[in-house]
Protein backbone atom coordinates (compact mmCIF):
# COMPACT_ATOMS: atom_id res chain seq x y z
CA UNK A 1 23.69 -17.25 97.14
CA UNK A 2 25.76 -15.54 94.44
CA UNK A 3 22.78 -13.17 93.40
CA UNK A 4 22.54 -9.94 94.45
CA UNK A 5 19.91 -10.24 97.67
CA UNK A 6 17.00 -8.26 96.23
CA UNK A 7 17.06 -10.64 93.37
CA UNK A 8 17.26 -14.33 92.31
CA UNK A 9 18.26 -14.19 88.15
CA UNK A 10 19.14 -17.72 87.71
CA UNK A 11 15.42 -19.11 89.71
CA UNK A 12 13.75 -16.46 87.81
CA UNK A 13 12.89 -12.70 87.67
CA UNK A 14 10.81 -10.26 85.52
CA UNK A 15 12.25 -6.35 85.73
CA UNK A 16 10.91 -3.85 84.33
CA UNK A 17 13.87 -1.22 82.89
CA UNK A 18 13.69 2.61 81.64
CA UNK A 19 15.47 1.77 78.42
CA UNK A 20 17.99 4.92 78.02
CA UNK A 21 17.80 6.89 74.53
CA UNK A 22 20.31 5.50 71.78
CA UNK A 23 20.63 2.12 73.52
CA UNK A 24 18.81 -1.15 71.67
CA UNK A 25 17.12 -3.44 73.38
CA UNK A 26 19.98 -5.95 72.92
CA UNK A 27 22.20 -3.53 74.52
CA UNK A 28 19.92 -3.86 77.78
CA UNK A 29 20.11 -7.33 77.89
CA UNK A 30 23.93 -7.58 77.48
CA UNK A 31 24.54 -5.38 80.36
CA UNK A 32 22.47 -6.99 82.50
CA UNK A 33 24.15 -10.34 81.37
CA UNK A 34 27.37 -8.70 81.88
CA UNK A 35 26.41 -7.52 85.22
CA UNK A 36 25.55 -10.66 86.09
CA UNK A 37 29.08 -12.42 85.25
CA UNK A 38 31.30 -10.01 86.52
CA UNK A 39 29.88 -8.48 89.75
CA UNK A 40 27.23 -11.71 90.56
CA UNK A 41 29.04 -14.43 89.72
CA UNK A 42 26.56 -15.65 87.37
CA UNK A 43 28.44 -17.15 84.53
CA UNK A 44 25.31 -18.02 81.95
CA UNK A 45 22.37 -16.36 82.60
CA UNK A 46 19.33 -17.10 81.04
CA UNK A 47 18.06 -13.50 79.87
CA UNK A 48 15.69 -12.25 77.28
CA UNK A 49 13.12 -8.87 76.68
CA UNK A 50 9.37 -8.94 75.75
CA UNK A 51 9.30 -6.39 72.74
CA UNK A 52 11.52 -4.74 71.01
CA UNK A 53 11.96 -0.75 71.21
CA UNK A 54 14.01 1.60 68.46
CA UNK A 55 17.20 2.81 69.87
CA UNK A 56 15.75 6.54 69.21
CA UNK A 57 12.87 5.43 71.42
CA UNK A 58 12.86 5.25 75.37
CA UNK A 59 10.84 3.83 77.99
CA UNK A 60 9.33 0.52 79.27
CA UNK A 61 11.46 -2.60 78.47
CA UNK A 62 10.44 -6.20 80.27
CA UNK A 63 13.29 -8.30 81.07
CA UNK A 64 12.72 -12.04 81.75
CA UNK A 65 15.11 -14.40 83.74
CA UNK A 66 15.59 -17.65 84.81
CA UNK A 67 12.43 -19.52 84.00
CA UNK A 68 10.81 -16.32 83.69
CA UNK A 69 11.98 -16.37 80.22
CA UNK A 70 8.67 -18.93 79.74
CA UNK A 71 6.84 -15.61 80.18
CA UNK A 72 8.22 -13.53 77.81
CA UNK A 73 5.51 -14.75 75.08
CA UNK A 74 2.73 -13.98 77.19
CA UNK A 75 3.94 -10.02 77.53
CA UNK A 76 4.84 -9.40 74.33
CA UNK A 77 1.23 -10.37 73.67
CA UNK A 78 -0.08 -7.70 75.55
CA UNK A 79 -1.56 -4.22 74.60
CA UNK A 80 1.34 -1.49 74.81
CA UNK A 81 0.92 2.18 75.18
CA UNK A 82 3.31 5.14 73.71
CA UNK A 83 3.49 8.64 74.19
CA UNK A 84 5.66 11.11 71.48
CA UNK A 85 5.76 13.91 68.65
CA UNK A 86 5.03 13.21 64.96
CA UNK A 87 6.43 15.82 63.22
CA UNK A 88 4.92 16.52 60.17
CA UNK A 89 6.63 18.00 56.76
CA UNK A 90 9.25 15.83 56.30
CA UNK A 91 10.08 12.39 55.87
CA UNK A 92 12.90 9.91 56.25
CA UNK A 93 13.35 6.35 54.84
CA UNK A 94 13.59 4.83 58.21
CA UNK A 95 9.93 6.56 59.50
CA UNK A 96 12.35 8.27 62.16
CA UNK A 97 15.35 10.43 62.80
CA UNK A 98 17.50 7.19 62.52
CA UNK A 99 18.26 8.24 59.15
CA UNK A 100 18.74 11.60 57.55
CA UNK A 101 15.24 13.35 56.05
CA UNK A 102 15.37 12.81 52.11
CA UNK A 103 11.94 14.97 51.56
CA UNK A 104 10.38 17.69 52.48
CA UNK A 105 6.61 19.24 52.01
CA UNK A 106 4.66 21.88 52.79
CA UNK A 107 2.34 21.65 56.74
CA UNK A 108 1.03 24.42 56.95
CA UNK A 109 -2.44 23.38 55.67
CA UNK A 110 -2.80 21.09 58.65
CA UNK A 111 -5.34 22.37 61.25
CA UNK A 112 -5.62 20.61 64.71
CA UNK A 113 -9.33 19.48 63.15
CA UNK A 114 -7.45 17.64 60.29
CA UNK A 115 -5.01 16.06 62.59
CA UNK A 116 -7.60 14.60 64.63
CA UNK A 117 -9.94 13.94 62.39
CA UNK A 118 -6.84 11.76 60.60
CA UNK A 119 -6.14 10.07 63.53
CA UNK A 120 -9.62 8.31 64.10
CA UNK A 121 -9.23 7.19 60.25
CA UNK A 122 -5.76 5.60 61.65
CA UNK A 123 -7.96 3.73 64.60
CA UNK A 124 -9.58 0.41 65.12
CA UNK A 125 -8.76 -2.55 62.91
CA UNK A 126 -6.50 -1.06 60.52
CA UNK A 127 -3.77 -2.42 57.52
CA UNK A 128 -0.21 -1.46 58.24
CA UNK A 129 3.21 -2.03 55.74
CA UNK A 130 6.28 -1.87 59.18
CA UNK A 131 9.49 0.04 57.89
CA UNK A 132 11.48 -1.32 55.62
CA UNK A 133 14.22 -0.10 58.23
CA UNK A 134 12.76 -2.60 61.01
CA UNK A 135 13.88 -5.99 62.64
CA UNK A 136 10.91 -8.43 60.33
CA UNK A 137 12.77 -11.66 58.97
CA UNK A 138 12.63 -12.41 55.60
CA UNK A 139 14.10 -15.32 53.99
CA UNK A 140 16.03 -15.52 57.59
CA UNK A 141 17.52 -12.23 57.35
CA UNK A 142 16.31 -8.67 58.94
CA UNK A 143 14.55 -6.48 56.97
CA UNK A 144 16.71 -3.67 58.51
CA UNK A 145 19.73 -5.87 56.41
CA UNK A 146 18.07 -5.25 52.90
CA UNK A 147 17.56 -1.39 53.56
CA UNK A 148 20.90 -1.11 54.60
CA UNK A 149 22.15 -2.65 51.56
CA UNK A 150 19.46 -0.58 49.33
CA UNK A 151 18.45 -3.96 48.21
CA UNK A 152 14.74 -3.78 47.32
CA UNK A 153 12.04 -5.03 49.64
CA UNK A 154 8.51 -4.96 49.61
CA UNK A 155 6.80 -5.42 52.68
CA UNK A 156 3.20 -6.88 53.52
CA UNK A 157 0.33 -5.15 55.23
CA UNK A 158 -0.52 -6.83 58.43
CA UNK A 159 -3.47 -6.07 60.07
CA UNK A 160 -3.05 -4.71 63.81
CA UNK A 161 -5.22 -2.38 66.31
CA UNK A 162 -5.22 1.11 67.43
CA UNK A 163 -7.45 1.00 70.53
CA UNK A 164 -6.66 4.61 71.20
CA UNK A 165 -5.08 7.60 69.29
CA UNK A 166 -5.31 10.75 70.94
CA UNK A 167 -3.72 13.73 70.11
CA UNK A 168 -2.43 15.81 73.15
CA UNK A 169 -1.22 19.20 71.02
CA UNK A 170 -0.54 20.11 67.52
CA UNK A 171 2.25 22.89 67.39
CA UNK A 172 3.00 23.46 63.78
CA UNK A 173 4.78 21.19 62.66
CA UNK A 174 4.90 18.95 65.94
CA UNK A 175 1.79 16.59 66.85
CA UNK A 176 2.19 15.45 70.45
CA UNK A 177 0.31 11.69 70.68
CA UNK A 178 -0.90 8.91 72.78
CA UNK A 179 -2.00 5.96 71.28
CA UNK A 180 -2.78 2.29 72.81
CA UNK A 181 -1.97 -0.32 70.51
CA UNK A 182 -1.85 -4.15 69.79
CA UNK A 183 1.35 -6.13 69.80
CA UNK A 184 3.18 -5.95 66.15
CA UNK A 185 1.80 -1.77 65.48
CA UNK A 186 4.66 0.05 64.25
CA UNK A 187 4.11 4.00 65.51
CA UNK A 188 6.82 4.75 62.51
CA UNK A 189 4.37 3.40 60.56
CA UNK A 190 1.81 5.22 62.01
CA UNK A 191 3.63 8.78 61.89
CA UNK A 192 4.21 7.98 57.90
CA UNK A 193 0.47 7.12 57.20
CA UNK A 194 -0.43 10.19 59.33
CA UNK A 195 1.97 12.57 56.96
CA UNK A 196 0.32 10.90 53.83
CA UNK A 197 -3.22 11.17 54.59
CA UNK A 198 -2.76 14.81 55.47
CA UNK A 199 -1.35 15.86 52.09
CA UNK A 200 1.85 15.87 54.05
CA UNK A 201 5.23 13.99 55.03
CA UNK A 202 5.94 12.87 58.99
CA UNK A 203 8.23 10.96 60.81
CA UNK A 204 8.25 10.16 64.58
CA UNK A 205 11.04 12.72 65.86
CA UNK A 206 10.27 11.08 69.91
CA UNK A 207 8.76 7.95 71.17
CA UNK A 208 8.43 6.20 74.99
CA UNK A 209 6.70 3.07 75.73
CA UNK A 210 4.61 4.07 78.87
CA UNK A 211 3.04 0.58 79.24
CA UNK A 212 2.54 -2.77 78.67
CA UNK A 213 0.03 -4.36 79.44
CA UNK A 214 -0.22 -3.21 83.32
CA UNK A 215 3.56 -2.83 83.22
CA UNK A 216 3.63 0.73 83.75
CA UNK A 217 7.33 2.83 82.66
CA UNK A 218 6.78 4.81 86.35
CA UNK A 219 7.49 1.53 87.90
CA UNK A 220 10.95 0.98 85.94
CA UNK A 221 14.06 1.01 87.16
CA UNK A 222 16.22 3.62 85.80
CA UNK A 223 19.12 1.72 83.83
CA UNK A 224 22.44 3.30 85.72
CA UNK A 225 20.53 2.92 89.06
CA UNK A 226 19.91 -0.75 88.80
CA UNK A 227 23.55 -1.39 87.78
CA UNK A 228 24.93 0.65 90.73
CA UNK A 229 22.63 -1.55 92.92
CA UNK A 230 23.49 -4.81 91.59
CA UNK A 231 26.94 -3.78 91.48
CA UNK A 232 27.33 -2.48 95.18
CA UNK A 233 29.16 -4.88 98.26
CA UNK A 234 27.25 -7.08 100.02
């Protein structure tokens, strides 16, 4: 067998990865493919992810290969959980620290109460408008493509759940989070609506995925050590 012995890619596998800060998602999957063809003699190998996570963001990515691929609909389908710091007074046109803060406004207003009390009006059944900066199609191309371009764009609301959002600390102007979510919730989104409602401007200055579904982010392999395994003599 041409796999490495702990696992069979080309039959089918689904492993759960640590995805390193400043990588994309994409950039997981092509080393792993890469891995594949040069050090396990896999020349094509069927390889995808179940959900997308922001290159600024870290933490639980589901790969899916082989015929485990079939699967991939099934996890992106399930609830995900996030951990990270909304920091409030200033904003950026990409919701995060992708791109460089164009406002700023006065925080120190915001009690803990306020923040908390804002947060339950951001739970349950709510309508959210994703970043403009974001990977939505429209008319075939990324939305990410129009902001780039500064072409306008207007976005829909689409309706999505917040099961949970708790906040863990507010340390002017930093608001450490949790929050357990539906499949399509945008937590940009969530640290912009959060800035508005409190008379404010946020964006999310950290963000890990700590679970999907009961995928947990503790269970992941670190990136670098499951290359150096895959990549070590039989």
């Amino acid at each position: 067998m041409q796999n490495n012995h702990l696992f069979d890619f080309t039959a089918g596998e689904t492993i759960l990865v640590n995805k390193p800060f400043r990588w994309t998602s994409f950039d997981v999957v092509n080393k792993i493919r890469y891995t594949a063809k040069t050090h396990l003699g896999i020349p094509r190998l069927k390889i995808g992810h179940a959900g997308t996570l922001d290159p600024l963001a870290t933490g639980l990515l589901i790969l899916c290969t082989g015929k485990h691929t079939k699967l991939i609909e099934n996890y992106q389908n399930l609830e995900k959980e996030y951990s990270g710091t909304i920091r409030l007074g200033a904003s950026t046109p990409s919701f995060d620290l992708e791109t460089e803060i164009d406002r700023h406004f006065p925080f120190e207003h915001i009690t803990l109460t306020d923040v908390e009390k804002t947060a339950e009006k951001l739970s349950g059944e709510i309508m959210q408008i994703p970043p403009v900066y974001s990977a939505i199609k429209i008319d075939g191309r990324r939305a990410f493509d129009f902001a780039r371009n500064e072409e306008d764009l207007k976005l829909n609301a689409r309706q999505v759940h917040i099961h949970s959002f708790r906040i863990e600390s507010y340390n002017p102007p930093d608001v450490r989070f949790r929050i357990i979510c539906s499949k399509g919730t945008y937590i940009r989104s969530i640290a912009r609506d959060l800035g508005q409602l409190l008379s404010s401007g946020a964006h999310l200055a950290a963000l890990h995925r700590d679970r999907i579904g009961d995928f947990s982010s503790a269970e992941a392999f670190d990136l670098e050590a499951l290359i150096a395994m895959l990549t070590q003599p039989q």
